[in-house]
PDB file of N, CA and C in Angstrom:
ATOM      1  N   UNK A   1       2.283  -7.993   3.841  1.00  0.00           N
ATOM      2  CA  UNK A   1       1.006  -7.920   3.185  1.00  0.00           C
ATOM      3  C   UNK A   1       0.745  -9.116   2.305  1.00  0.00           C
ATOM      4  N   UNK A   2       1.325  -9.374   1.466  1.00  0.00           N
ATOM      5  CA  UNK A   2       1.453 -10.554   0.440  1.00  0.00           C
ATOM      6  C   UNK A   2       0.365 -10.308  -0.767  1.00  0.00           C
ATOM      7  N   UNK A   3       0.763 -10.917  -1.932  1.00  0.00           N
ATOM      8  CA  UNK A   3      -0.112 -11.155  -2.632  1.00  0.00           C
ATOM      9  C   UNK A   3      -1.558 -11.145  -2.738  1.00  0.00           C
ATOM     10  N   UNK A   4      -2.305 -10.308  -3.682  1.00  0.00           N
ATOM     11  CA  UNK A   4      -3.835 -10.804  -3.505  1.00  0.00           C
ATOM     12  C   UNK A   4      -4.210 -11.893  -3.998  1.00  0.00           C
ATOM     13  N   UNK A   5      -5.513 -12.620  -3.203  1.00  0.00           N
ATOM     14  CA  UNK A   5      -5.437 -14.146  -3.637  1.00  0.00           C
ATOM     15  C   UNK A   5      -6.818 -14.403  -4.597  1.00  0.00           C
ATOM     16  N   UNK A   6      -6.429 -14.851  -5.257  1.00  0.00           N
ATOM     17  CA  UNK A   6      -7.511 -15.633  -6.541  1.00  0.00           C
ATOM     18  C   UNK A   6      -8.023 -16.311  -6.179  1.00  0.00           C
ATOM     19  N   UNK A   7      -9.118 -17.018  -5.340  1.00  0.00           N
ATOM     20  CA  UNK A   7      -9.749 -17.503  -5.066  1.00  0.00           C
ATOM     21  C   UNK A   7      -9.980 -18.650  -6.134  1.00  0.00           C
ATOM     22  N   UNK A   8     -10.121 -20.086  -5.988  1.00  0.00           N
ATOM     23  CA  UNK A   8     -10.442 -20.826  -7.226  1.00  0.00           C
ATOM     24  C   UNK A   8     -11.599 -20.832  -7.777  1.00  0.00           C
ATOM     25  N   UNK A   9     -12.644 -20.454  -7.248  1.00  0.00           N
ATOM     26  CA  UNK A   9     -14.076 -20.394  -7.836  1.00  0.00           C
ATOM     27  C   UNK A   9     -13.533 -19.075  -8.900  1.00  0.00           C
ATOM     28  N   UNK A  10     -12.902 -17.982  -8.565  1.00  0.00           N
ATOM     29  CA  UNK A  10     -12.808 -16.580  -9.279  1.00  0.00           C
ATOM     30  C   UNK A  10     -12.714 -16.838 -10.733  1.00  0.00           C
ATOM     31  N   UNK A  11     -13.618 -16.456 -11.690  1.00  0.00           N
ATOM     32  CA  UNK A  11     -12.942 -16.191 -13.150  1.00  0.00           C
ATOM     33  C   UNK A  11     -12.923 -15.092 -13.583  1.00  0.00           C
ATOM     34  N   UNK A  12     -11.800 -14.110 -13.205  1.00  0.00           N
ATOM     35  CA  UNK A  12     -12.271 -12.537 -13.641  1.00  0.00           C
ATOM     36  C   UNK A  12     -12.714 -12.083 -14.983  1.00  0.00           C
ATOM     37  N   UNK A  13     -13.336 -11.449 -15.406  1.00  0.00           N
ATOM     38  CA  UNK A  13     -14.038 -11.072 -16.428  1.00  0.00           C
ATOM     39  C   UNK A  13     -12.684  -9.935 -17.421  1.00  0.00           C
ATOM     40  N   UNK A  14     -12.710 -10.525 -18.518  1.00  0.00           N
ATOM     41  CA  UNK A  14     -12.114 -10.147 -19.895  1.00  0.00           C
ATOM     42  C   UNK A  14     -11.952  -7.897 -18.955  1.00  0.00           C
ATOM     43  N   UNK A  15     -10.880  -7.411 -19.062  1.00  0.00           N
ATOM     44  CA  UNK A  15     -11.179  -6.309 -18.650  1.00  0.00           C
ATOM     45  C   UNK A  15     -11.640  -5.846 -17.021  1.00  0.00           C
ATOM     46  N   UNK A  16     -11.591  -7.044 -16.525  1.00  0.00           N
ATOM     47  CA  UNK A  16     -12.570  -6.752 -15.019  1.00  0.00           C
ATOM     48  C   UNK A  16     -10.931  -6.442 -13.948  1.00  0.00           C
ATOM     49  N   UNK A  17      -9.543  -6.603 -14.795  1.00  0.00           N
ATOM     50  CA  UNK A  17      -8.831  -5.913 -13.573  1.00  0.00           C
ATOM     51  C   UNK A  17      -8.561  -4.897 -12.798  1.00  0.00           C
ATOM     52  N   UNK A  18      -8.527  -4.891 -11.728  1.00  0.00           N
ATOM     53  CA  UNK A  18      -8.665  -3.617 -11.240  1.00  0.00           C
ATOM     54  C   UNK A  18      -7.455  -2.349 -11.686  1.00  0.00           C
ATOM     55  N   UNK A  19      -8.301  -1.318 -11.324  1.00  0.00           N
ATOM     56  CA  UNK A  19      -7.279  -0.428 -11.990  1.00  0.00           C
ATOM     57  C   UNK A  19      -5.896   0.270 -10.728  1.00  0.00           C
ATOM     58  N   UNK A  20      -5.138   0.723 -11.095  1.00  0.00           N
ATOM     59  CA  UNK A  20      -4.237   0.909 -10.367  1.00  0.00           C
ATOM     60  C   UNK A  20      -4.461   1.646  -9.322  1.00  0.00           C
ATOM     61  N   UNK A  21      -5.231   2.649  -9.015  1.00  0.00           N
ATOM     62  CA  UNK A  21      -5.898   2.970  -7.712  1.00  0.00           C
ATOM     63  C   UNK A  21      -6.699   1.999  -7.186  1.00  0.00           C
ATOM     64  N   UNK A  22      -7.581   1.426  -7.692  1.00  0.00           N
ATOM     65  CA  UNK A  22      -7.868   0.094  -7.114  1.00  0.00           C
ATOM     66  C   UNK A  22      -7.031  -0.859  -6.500  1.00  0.00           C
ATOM     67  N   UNK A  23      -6.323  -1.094  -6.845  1.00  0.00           N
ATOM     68  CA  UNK A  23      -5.360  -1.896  -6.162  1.00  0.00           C
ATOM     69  C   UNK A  23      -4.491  -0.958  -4.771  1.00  0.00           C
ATOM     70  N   UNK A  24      -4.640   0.382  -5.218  1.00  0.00           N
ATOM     71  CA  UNK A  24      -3.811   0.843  -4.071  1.00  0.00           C
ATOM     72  C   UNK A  24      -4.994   0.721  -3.056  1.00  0.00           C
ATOM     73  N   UNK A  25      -5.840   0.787  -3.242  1.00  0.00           N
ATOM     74  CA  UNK A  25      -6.994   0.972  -2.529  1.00  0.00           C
ATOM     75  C   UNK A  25      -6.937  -0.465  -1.800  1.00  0.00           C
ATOM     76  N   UNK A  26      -7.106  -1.596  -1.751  1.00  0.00           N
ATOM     77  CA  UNK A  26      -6.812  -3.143  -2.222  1.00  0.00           C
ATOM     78  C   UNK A  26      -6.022  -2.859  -0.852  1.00  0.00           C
ATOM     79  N   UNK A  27      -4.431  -2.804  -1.055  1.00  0.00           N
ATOM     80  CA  UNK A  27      -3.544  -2.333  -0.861  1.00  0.00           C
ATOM     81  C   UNK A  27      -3.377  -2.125   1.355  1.00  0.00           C
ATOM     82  N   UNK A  28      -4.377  -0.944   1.088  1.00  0.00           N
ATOM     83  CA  UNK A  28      -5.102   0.026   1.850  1.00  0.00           C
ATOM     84  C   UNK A  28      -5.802  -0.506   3.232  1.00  0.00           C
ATOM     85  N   UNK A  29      -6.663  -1.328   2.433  1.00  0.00           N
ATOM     86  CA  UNK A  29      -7.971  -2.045   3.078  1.00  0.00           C
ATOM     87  C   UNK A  29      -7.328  -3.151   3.809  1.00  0.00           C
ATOM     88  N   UNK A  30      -6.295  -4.353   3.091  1.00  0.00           N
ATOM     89  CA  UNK A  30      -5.886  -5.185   3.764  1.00  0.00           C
ATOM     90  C   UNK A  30      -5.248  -4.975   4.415  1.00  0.00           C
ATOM     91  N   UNK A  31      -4.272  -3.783   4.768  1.00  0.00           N
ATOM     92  CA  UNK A  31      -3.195  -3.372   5.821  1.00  0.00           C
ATOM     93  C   UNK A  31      -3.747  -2.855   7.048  1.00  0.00           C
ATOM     94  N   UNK A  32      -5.373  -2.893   7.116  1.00  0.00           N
ATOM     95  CA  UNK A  32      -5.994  -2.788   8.838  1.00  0.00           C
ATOM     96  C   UNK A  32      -6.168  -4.432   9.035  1.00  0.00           C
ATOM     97  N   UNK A  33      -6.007  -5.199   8.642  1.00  0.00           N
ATOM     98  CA  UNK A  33      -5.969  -6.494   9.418  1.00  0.00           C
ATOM     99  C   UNK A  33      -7.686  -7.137   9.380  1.00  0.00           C
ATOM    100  N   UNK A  34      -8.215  -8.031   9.506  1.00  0.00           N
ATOM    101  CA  UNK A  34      -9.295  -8.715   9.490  1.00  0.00           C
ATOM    102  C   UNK A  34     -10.392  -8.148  10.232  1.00  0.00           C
ATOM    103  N   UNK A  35     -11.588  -7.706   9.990  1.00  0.00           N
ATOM    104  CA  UNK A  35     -12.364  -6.729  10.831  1.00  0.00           C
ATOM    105  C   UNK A  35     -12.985  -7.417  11.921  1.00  0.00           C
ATOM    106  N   UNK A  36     -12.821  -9.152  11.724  1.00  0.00           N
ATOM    107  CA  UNK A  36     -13.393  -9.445  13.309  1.00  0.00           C
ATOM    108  C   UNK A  36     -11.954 -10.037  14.229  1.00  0.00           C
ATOM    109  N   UNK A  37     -10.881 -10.190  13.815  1.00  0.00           N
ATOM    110  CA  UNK A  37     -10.038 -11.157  14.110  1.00  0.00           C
ATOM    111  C   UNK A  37      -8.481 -10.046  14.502  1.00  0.00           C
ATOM    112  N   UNK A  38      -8.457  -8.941  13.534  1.00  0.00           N
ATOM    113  CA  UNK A  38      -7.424  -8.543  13.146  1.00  0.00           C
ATOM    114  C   UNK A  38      -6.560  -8.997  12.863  1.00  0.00           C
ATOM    115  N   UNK A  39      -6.520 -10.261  12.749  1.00  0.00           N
ATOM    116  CA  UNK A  39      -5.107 -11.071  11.675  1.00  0.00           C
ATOM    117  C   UNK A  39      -4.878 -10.411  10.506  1.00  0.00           C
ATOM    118  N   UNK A  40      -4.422 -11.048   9.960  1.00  0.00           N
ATOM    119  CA  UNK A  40      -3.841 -10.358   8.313  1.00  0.00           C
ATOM    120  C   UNK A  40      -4.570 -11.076   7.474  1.00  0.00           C
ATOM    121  N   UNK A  41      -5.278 -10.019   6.827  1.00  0.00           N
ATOM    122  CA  UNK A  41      -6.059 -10.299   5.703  1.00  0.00           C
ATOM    123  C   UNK A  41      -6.237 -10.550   4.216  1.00  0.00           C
ATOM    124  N   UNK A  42      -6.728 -10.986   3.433  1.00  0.00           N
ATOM    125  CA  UNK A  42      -7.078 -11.059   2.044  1.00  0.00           C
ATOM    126  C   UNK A  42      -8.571 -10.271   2.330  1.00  0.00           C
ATOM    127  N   UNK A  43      -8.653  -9.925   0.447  1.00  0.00           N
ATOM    128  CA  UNK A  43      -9.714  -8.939  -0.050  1.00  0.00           C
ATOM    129  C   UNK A  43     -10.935  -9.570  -0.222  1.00  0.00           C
ATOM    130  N   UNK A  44     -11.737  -9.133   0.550  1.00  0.00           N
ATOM    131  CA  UNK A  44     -13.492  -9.593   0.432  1.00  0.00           C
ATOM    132  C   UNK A  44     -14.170  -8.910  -0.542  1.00  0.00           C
ATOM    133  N   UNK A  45     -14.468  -8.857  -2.182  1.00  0.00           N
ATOM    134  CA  UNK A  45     -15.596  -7.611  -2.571  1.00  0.00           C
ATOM    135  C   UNK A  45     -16.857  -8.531  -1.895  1.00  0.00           C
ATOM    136  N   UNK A  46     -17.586  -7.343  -1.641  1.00  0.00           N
ATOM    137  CA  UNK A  46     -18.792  -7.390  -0.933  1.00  0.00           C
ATOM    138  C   UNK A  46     -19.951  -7.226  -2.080  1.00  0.00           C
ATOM    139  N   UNK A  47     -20.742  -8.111  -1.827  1.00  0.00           N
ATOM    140  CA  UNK A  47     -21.870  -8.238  -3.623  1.00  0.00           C
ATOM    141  C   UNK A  47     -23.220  -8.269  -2.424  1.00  0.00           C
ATOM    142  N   UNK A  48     -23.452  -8.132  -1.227  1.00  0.00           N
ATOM    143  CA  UNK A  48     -24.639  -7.933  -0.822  1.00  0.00           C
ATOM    144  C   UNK A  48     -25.035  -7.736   0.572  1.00  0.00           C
ATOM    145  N   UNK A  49     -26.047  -7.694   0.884  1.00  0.00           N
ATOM    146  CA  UNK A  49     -26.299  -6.300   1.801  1.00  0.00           C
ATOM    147  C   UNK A  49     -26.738  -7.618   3.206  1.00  0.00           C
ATOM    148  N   UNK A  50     -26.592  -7.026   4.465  1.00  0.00           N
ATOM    149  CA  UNK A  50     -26.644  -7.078   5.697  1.00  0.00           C
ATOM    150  C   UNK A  50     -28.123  -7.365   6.049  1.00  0.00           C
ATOM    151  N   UNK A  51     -29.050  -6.498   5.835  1.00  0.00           N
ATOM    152  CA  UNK A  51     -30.114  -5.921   6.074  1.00  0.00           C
ATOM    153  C   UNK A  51     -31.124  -6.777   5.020  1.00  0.00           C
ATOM    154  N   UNK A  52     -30.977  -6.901   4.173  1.00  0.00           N
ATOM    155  CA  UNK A  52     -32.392  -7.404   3.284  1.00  0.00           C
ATOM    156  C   UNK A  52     -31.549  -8.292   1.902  1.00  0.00           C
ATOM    157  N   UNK A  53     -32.385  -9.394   1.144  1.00  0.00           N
ATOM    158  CA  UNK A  53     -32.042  -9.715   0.301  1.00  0.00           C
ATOM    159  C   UNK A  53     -31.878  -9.467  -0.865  1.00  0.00           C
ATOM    160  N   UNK A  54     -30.798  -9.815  -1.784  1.00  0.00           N
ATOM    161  CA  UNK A  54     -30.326  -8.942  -2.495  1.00  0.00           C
ATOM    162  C   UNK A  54     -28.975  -9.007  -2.904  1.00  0.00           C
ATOM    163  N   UNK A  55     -28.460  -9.220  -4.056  1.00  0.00           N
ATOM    164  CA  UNK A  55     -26.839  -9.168  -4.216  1.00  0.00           C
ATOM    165  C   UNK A  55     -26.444  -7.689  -5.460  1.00  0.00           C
ATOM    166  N   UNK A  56     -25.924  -7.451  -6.006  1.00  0.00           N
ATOM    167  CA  UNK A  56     -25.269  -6.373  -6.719  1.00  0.00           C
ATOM    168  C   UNK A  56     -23.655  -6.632  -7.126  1.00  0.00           C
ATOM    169  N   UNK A  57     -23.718  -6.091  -8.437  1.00  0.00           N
ATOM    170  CA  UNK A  57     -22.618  -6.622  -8.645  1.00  0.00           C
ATOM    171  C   UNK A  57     -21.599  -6.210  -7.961  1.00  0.00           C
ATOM    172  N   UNK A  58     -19.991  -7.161  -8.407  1.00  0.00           N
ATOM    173  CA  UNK A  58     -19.162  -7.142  -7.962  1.00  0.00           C
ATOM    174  C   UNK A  58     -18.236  -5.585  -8.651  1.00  0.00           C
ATOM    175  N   UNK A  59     -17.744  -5.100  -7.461  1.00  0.00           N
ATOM    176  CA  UNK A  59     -16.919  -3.627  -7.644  1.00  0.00           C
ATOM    177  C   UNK A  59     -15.478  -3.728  -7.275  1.00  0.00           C
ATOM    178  N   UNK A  60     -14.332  -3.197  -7.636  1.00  0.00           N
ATOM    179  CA  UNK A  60     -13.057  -3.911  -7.030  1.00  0.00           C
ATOM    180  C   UNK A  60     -13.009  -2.295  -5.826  1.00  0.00           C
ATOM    181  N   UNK A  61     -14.130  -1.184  -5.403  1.00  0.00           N
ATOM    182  CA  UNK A  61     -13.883  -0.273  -4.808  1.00  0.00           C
ATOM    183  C   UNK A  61     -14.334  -0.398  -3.392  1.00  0.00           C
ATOM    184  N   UNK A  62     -15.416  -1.478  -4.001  1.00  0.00           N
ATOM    185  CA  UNK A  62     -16.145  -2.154  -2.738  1.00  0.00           C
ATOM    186  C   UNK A  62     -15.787  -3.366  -1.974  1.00  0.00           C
ATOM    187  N   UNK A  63     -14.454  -3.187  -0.719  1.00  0.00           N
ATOM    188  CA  UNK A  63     -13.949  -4.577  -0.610  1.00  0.00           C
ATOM    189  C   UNK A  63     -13.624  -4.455   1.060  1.00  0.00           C
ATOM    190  N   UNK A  64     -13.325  -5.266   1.560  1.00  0.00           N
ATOM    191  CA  UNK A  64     -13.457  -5.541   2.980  1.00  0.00           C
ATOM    192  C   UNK A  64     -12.129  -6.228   3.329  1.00  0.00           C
ATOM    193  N   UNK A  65     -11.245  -5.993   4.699  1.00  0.00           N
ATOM    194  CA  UNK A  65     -10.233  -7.075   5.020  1.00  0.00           C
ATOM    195  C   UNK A  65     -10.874  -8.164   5.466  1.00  0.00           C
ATOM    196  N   UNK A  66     -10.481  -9.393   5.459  1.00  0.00           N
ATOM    197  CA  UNK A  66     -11.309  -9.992   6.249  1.00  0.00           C
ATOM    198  C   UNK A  66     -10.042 -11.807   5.997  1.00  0.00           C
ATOM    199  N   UNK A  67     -10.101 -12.776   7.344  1.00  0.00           N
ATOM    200  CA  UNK A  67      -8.620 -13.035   7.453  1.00  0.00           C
ATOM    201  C   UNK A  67      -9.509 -14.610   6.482  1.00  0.00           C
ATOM    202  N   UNK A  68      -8.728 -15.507   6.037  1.00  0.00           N
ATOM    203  CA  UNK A  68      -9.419 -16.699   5.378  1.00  0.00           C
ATOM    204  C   UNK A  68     -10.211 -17.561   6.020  1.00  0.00           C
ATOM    205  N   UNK A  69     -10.227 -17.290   7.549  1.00  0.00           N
ATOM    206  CA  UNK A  69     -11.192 -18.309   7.947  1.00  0.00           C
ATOM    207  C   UNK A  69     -12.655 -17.647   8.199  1.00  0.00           C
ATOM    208  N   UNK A  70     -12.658 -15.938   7.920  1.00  0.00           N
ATOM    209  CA  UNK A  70     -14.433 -15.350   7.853  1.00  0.00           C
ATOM    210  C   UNK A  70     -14.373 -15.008   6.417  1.00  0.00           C
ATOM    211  N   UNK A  71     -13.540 -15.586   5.260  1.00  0.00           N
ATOM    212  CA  UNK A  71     -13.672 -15.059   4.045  1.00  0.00           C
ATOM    213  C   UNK A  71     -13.996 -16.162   3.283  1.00  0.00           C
ATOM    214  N   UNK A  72     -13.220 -17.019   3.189  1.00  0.00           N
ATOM    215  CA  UNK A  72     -13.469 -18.257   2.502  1.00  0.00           C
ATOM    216  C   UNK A  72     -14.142 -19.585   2.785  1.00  0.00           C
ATOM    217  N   UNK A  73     -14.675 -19.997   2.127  1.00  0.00           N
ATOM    218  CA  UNK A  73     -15.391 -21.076   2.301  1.00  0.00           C
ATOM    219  C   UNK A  73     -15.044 -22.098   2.507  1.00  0.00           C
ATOM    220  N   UNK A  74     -13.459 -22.476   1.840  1.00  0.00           N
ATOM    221  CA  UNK A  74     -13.107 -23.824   2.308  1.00  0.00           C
ATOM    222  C   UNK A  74     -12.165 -23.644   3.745  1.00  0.00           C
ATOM    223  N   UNK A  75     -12.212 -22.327   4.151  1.00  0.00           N
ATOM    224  CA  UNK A  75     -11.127 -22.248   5.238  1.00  0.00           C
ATOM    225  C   UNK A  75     -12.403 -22.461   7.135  1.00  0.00           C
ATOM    226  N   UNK A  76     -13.394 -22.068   6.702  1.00  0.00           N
ATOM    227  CA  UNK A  76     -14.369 -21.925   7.921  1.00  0.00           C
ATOM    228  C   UNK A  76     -15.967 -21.726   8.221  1.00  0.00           C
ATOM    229  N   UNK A  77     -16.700 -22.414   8.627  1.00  0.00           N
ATOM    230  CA  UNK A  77     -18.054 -22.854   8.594  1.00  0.00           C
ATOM    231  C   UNK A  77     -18.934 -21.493   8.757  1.00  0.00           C
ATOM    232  N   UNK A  78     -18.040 -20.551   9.698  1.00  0.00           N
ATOM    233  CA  UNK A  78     -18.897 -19.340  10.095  1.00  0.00           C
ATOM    234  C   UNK A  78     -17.925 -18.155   8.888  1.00  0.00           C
ATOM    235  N   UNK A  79     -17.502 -18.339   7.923  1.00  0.00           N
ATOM    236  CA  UNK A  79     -17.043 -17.450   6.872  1.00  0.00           C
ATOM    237  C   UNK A  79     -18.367 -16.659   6.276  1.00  0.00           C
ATOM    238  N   UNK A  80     -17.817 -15.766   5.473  1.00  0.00           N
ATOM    239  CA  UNK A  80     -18.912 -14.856   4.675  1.00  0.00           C
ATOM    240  C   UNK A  80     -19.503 -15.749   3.447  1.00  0.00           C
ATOM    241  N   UNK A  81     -18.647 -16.729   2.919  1.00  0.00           N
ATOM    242  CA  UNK A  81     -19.157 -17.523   2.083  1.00  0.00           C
ATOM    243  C   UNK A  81     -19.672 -18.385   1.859  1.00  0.00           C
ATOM    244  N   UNK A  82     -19.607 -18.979   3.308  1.00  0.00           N
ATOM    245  CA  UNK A  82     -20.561 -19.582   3.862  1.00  0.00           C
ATOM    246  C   UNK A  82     -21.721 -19.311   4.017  1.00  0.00           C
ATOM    247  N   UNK A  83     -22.282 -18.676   4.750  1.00  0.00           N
ATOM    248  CA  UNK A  83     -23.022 -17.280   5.780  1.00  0.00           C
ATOM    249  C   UNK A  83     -23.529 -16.460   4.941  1.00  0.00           C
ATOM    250  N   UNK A  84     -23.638 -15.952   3.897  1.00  0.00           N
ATOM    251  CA  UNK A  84     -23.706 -15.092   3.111  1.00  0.00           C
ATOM    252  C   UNK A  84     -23.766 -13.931   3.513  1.00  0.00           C
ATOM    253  N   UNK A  85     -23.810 -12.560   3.246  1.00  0.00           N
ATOM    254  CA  UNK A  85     -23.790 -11.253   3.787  1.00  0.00           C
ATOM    255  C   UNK A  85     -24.632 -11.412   4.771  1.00  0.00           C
ATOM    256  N   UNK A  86     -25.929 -11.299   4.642  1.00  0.00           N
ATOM    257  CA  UNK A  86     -26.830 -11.169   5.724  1.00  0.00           C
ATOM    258  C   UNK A  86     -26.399 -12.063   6.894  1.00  0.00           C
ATOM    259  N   UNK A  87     -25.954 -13.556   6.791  1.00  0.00           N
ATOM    260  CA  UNK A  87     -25.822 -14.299   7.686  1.00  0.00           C
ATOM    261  C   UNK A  87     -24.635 -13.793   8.832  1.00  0.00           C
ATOM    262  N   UNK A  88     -23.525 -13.362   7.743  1.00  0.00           N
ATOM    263  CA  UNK A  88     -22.135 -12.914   8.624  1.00  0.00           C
ATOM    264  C   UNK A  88     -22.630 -11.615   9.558  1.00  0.00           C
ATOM    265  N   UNK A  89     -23.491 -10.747   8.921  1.00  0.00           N
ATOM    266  CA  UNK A  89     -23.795  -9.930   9.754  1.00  0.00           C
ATOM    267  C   UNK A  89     -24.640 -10.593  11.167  1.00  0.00           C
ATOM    268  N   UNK A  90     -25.877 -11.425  11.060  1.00  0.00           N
ATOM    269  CA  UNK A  90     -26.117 -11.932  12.001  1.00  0.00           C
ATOM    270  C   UNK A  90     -25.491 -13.208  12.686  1.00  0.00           C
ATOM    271  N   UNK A  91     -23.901 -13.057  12.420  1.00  0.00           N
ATOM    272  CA  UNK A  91     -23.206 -14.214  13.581  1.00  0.00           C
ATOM    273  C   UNK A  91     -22.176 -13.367  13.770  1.00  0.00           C
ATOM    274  N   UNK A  92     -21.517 -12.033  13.446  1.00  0.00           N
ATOM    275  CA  UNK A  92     -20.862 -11.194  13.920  1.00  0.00           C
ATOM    276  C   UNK A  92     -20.963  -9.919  13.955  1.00  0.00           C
ATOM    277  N   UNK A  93     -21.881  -9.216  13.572  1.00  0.00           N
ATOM    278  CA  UNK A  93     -22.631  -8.130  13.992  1.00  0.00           C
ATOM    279  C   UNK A  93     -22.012  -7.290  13.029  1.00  0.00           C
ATOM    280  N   UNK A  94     -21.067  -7.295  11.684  1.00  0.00           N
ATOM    281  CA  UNK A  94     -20.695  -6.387  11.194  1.00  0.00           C
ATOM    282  C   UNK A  94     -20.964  -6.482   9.818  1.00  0.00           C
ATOM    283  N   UNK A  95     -21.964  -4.976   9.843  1.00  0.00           N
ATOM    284  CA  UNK A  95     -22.433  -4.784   7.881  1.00  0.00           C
ATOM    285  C   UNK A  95     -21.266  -4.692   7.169  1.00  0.00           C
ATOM    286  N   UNK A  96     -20.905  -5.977   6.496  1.00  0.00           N
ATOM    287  CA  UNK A  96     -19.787  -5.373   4.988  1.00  0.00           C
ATOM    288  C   UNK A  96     -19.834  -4.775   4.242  1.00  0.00           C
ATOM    289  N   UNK A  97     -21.146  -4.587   3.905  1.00  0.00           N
ATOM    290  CA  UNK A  97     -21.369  -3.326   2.777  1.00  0.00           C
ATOM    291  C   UNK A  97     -21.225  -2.179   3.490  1.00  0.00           C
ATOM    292  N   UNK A  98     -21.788  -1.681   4.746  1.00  0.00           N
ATOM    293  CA  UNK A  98     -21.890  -0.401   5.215  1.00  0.00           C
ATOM    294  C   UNK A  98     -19.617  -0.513   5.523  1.00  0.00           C
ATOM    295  N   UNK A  99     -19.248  -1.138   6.231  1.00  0.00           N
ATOM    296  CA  UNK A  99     -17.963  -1.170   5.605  1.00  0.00           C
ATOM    297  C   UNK A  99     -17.347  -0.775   5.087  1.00  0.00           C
ATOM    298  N   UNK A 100     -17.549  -1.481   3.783  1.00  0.00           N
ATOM    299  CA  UNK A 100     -16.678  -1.328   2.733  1.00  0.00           C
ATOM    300  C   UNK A 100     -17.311  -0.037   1.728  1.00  0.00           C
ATOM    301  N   UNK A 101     -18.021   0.751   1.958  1.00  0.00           N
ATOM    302  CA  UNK A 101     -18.891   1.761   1.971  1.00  0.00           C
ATOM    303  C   UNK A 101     -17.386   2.914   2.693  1.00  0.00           C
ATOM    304  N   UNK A 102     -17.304   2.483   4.144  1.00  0.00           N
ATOM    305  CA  UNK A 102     -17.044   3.395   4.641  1.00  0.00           C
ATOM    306  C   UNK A 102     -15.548   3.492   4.178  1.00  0.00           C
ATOM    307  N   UNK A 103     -15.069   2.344   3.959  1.00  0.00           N
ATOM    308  CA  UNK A 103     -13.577   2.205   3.555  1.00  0.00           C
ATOM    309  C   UNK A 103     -13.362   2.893   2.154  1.00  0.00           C
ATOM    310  N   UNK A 104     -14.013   2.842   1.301  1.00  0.00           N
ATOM    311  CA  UNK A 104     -14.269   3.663   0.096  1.00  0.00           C
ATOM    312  C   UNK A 104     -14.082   4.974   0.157  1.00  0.00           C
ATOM    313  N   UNK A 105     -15.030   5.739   0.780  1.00  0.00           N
ATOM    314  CA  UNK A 105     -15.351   7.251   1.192  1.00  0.00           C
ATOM    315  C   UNK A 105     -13.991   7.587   1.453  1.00  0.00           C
ATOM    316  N   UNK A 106     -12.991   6.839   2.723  1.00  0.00           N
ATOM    317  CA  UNK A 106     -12.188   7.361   3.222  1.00  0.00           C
ATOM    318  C   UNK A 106     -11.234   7.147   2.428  1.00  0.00           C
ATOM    319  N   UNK A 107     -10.753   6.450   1.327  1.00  0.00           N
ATOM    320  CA  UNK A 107     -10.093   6.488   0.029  1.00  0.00           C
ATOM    321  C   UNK A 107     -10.287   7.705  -1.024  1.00  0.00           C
ATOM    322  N   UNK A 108     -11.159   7.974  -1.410  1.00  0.00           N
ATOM    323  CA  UNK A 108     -11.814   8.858  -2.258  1.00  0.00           C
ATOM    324  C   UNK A 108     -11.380  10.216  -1.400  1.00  0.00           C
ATOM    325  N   UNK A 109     -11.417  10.295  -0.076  1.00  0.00           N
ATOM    326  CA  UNK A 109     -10.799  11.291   0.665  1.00  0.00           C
ATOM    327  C   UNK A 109      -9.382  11.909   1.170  1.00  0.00           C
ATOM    328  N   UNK A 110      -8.381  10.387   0.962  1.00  0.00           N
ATOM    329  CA  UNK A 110      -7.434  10.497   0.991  1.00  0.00           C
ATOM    330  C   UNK A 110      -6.582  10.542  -0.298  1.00  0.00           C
ATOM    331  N   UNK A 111      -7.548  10.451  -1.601  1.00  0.00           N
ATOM    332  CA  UNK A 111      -7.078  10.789  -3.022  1.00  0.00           C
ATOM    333  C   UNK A 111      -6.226   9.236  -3.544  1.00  0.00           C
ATOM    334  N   UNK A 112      -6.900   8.283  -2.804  1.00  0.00           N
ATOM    335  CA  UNK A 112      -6.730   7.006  -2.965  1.00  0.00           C
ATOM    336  C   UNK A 112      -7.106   6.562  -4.468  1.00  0.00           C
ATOM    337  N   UNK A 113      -8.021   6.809  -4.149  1.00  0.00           N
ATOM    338  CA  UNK A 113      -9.708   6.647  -5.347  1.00  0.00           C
ATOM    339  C   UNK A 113     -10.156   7.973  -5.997  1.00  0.00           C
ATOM    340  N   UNK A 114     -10.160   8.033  -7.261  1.00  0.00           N
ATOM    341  CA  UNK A 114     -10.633   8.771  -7.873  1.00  0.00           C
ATOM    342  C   UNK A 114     -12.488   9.006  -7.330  1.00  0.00           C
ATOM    343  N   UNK A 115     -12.901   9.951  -7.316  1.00  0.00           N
ATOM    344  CA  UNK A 115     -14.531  10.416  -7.004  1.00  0.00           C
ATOM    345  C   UNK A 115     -15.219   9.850  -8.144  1.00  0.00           C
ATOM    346  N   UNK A 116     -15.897   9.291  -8.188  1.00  0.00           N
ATOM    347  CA  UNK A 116     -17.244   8.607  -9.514  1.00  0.00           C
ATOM    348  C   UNK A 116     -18.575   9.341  -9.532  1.00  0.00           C
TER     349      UNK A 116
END
């Protein structure tokens, strides 16, 4: 699995670490492998939507596998950070929010995640 990675742009916010179900959750998400690639992944939070414009903040409940060359920006041209949500959805057909939506639920179900 390895380490989660800090991204260098990242400055987490005073208090913004995730909490220990979060991380199992974290944990969780990266051990299905990259959702277009299935390689082995690092953690995507997902800040905006597929469908229409729009970002929302960042959640550590809301997160996606996804491998460094559709996650990061300095790793690949067709990445999410590149591409932005809407874009990744229209060059690989998959909503991250509806996603990481669904990856949530099934945490919260498996007593991963506390219910909010």
């Amino acid at each position: 699995m390895g380490a989660p990675v800090l991204h260098k742009r990242m400055h987490p916010k005073v208090g913004a670490e995730p909490t220990a179900a979060e991380r199992r959750h974290h944990d969780r998400v990266r051990a299905f492998g990259c959702l277009v690639s299935g390689r082995p992944a690092t953690i995507h939070h997902v800040t905006g939507y597929a469908d229409k414009i729009g970002r929302f903040s960042r959640s550590h409940r809301l997160v996606v596998p996804l491998a460094p060359e559709y996650h990061q920006h300095d790793h690949g041209r067709l990445s999410v950070e590149k591409l932005s949500h809407r874009g990744f959805f229209q060059e690989w057909g998959i909503d991250l929010y509806a996603e990481a939506r669904r990856l949530e639920a099934e945490s919260v179900a498996m007593g991963v995640l506390p219910h909010v």
